[in-house]
Protein backbone atom coordinates (compact mmCIF):
# COMPACT_ATOMS: atom_id res chain seq x y z
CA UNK A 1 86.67 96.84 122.04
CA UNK A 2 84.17 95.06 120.80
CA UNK A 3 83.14 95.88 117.42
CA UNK A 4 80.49 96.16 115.04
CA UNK A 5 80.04 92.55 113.68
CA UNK A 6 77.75 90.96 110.91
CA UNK A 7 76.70 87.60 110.57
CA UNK A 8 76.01 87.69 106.78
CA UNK A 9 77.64 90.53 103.98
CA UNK A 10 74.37 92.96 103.23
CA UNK A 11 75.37 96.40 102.73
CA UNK A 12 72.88 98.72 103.84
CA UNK A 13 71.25 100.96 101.32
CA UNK A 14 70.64 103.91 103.64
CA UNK A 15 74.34 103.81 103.81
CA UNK A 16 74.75 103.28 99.99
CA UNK A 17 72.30 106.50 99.57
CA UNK A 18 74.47 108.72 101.41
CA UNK A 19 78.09 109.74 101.96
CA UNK A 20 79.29 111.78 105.40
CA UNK A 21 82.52 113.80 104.76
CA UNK A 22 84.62 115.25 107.66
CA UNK A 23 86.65 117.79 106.44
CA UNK A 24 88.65 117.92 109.63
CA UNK A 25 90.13 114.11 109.14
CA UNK A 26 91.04 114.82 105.67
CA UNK A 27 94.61 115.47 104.08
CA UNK A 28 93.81 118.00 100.65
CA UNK A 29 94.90 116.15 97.28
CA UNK A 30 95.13 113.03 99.64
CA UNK A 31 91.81 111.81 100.41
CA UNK A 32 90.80 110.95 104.01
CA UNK A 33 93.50 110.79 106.60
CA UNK A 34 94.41 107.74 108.35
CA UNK A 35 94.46 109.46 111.79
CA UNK A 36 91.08 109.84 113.61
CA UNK A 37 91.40 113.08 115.67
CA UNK A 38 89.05 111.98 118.72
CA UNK A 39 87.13 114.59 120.80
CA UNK A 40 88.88 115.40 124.25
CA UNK A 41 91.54 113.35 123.30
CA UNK A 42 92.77 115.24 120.41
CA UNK A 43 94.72 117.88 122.21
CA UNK A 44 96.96 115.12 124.19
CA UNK A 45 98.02 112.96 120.93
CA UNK A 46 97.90 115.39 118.03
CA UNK A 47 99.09 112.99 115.39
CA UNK A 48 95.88 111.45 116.42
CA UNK A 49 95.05 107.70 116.58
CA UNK A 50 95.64 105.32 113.45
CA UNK A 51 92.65 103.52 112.33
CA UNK A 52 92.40 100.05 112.50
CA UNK A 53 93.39 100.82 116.47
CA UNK A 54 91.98 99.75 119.87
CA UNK A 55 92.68 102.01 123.18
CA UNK A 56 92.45 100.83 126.46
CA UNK A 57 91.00 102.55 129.37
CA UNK A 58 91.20 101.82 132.72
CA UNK A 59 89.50 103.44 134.87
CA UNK A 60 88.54 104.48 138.70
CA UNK A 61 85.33 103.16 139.92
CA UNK A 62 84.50 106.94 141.59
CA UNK A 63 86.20 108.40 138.10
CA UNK A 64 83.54 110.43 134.96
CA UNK A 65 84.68 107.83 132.50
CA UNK A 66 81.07 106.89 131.58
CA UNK A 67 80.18 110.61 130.92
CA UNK A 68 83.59 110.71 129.14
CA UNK A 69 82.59 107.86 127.02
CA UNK A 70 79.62 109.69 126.02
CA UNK A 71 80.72 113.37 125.58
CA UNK A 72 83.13 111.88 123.05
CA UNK A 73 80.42 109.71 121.33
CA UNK A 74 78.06 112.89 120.70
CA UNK A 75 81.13 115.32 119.90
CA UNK A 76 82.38 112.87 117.48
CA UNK A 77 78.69 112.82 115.75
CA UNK A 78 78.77 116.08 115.52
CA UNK A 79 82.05 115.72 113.35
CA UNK A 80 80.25 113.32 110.84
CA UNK A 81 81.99 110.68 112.73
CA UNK A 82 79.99 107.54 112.26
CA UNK A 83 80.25 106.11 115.69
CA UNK A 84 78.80 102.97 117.50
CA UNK A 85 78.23 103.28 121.03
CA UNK A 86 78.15 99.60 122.75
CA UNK A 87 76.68 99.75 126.37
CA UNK A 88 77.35 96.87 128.70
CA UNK A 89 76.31 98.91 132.36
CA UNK A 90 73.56 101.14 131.17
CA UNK A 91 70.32 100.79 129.62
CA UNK A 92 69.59 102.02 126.09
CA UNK A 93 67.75 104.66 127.32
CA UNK A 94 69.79 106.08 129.71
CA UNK A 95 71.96 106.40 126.66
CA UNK A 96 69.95 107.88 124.35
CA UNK A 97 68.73 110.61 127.32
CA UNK A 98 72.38 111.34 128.00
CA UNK A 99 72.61 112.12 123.75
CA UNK A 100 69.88 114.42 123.88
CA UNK A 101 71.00 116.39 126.53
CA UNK A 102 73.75 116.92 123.97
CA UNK A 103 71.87 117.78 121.64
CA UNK A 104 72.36 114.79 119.68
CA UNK A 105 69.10 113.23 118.09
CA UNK A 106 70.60 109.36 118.34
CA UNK A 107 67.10 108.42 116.51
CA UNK A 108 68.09 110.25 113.36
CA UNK A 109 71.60 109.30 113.42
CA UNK A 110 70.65 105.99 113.46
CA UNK A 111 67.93 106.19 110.67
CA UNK A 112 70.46 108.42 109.03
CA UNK A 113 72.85 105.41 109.40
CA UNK A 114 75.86 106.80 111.02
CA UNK A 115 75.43 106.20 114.29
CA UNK A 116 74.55 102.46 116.24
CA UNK A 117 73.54 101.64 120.02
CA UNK A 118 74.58 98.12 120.43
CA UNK A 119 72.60 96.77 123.76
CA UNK A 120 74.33 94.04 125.49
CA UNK A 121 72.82 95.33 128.27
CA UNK A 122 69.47 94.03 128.22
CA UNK A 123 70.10 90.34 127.90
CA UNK A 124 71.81 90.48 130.96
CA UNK A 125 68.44 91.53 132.89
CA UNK A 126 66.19 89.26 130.78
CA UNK A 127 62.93 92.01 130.97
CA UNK A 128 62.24 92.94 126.67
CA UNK A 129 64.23 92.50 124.05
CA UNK A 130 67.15 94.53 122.44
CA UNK A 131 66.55 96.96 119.98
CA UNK A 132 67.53 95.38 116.17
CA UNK A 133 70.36 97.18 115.09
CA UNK A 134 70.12 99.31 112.11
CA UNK A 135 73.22 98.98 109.72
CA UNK A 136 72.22 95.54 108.93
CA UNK A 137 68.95 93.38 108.83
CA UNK A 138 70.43 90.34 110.50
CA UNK A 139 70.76 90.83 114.19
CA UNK A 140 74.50 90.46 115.65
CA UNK A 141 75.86 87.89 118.36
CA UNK A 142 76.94 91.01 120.57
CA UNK A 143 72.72 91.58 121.80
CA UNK A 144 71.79 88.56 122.08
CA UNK A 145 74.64 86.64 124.42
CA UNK A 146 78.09 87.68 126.48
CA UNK A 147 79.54 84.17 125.63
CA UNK A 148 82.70 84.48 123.78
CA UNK A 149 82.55 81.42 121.90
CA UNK A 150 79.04 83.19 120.63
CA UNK A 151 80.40 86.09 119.77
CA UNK A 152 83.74 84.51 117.85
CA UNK A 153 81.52 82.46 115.14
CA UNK A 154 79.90 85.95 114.25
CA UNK A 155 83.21 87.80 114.21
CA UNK A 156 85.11 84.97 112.10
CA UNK A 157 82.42 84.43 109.47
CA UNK A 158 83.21 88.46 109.32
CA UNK A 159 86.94 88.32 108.59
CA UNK A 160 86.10 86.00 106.69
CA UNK A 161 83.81 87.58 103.98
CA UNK A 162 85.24 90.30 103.63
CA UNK A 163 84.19 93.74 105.20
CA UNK A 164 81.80 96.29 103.03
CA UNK A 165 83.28 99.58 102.51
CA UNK A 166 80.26 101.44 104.30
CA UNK A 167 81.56 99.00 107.53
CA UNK A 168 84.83 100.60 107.78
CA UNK A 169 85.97 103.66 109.90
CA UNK A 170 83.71 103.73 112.71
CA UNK A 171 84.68 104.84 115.90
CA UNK A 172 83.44 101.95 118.61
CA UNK A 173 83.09 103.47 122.28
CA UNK A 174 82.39 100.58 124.85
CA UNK A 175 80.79 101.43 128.30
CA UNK A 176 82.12 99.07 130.62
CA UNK A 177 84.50 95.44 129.03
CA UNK A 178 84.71 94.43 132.73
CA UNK A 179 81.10 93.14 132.11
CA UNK A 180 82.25 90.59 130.26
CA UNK A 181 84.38 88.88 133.45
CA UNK A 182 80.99 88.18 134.73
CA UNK A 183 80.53 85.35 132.27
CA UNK A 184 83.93 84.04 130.82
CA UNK A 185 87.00 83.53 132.20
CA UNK A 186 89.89 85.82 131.80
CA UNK A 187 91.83 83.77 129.51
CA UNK A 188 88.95 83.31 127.32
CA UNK A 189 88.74 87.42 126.97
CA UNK A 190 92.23 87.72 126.24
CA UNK A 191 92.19 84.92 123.42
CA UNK A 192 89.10 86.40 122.46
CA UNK A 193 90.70 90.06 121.76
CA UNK A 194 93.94 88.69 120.54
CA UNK A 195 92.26 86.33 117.81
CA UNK A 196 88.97 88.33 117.29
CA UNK A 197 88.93 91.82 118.95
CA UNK A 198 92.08 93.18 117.36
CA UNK A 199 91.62 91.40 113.76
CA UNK A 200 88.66 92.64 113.40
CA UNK A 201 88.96 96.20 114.57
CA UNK A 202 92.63 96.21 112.06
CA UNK A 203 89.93 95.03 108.96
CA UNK A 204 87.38 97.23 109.66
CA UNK A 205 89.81 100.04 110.10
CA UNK A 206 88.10 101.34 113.32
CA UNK A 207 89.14 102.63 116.23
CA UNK A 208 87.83 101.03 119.16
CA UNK A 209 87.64 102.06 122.96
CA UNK A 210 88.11 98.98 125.35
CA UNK A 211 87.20 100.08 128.85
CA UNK A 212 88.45 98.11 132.20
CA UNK A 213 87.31 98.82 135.71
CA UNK A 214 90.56 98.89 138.13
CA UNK A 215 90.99 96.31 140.64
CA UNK A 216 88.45 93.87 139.81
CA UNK A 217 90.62 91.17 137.53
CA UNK A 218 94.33 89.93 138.23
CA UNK A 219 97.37 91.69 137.77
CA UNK A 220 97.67 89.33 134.88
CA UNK A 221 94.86 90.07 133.11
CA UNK A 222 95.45 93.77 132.76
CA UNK A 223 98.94 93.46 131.74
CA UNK A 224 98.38 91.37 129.00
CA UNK A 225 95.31 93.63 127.97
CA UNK A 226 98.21 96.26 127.95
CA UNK A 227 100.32 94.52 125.66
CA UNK A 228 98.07 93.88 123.08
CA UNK A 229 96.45 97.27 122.59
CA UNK A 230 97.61 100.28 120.85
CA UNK A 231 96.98 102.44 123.45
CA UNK A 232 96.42 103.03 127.40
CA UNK A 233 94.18 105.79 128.76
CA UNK A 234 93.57 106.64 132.70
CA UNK A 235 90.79 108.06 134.48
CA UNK A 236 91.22 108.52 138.02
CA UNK A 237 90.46 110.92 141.14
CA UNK A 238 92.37 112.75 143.02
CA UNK A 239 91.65 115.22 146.26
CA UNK A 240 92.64 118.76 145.88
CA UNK A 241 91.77 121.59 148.83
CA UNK A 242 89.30 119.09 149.91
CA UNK A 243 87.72 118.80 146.53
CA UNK A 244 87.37 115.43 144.27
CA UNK A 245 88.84 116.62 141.15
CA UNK A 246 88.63 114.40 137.96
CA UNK A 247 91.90 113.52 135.92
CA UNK A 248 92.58 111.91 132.64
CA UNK A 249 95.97 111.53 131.17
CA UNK A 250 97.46 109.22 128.10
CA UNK A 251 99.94 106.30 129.52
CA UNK A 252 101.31 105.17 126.09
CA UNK A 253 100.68 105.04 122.07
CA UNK A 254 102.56 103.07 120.21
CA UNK A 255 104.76 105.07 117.72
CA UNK A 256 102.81 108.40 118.35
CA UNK A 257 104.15 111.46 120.14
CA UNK A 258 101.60 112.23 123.05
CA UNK A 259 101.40 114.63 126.17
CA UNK A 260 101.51 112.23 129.10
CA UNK A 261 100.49 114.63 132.38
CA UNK A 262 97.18 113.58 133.99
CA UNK A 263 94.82 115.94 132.63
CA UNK A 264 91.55 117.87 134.70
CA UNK A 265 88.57 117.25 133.65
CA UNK A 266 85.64 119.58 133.71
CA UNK A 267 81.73 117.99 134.00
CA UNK A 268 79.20 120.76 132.74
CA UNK A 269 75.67 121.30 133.92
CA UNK A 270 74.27 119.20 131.08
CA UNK A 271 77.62 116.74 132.05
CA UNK A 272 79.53 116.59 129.22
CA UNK A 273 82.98 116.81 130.03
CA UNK A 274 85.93 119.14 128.99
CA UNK A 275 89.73 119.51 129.51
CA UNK A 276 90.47 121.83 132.00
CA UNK A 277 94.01 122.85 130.88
């Protein structure tokens, strides 16, 4: 869940130049909805999710949530969604090859300005640098360190000055939050989403995806995750006739209807994924 943050108010003028209507999120007479109907999702919670939101996942370690991740990044682009993609476990490029076989040109979208690959993946290896992020001309906290008390000053000064209209409304897929256990303690990432994460993602009106490998923090830890988020997703396998098949299914929104039986999920020869039934 972590979120597009700005160290200094400078509205991009690509973004100024150009204005991306989808039709499908708006209420006629009404302007746009407040309800972001998310790719694969959309079927299971058909109010659809509030923005300003944050969903956690928790996933399997053997489950397609990474090609999840990604088939609803480029199906959401393909709405006019302007979406940020923030990879923690993969490199950039892996990324960008995985959008392609999509059909998504992530080059253009970016250029375009309505879609951003946030790398806080390559300062974890140390080998080049991270690519400079395109919405804004100062770099942010989030590719150059996984320090929370890093990250915080950047997200504060945020809140703080106020967010630019062209900032709001983006839809803010994260790879892999367990990362982030490698190099702060859990009680610093729960203070951290509690007085940053969530603030942040309610201003900017986004909707955030907070992913959380299974059995690799306390018991602790992922409960109070679940209490502070909007909303729990699963991923998880399951054997059937001596097959691994792949299952998804929505634990809880808070004050939304939602279809709560785990789900199939379908990977397709160029692996993006689809709901079986």
């Amino acid at each position: 869940m972590m979120m597009r943050a700005h160290t200094h108010q400078k509205t991009n003028r690509r973004l100024a130049d150009k204005s991306y209507t989808v039709t499908s999120h708006s209420t006629e007479g009404q302007g746009l909805s407040e309800t972001l109907a998310i790719p694969i999702l959309r079927e299971l919670i058909p109010e659809g999710i509030d923005y300003g939101s944050a969903i956690l996942v928790e996933f399997e370690p053997d489950s397609i949530w990474y090609e999840t991740s990604l088939t609803i990044a480029a199906q959401a682009l393909r709405e006019g969604v302007k979406t940020a993609y923030h990879t923690f476990r993969h490199s950039p490029r892996e990324v960008e090859r995985a959008l392609a076989r999509f059909g998504v040109d992530g080059r253009k979208l970016k250029n375009d300005g309505v879609f951003e690959l946030i790398d806080s993946y390559t300062v974890q290896t140390g080998l080049g640098a991270p690519e400079k992020l395109h919405s804004e001309s100062t770099e942010y906290a989030l590719i150059e360190s996984l320090k929370l008390p890093d990250w915080s000053i950047s997200y504060s000064q945020t809140i703080k000055g106020g967010i630019p209209e062209k900032e709001k409304r983006w839809l803010h897929i994260d790879d892999d939050m367990t990362v982030l256990t490698k190099y702060n303690s859990e009680n610093a990432i729960i203070e951290f989403i509690r007085t940053r994460g969530l603030p942040i993602t309610r201003a900017t009106e986004g909707v955030a995806f907070a992913p959380l490998l299974k059995g690799v923090a306390s018991d602790a830890f992922y409960t109070q995750y679940e209490s502070l988020l909007d909303a729990i997703i699963e991923l998880k396998t399951k054997e059937k006739e001596d097959e691994i098949e792949n299952q998804l299914r929505v634990r809880a929104v808070r004050g939304k209807k939602f279809d709560s039986k785990w789900h199939t999920l379908k990977l397709q020869e160029n692996r993006e994924v689809t709901l079986a039934d």
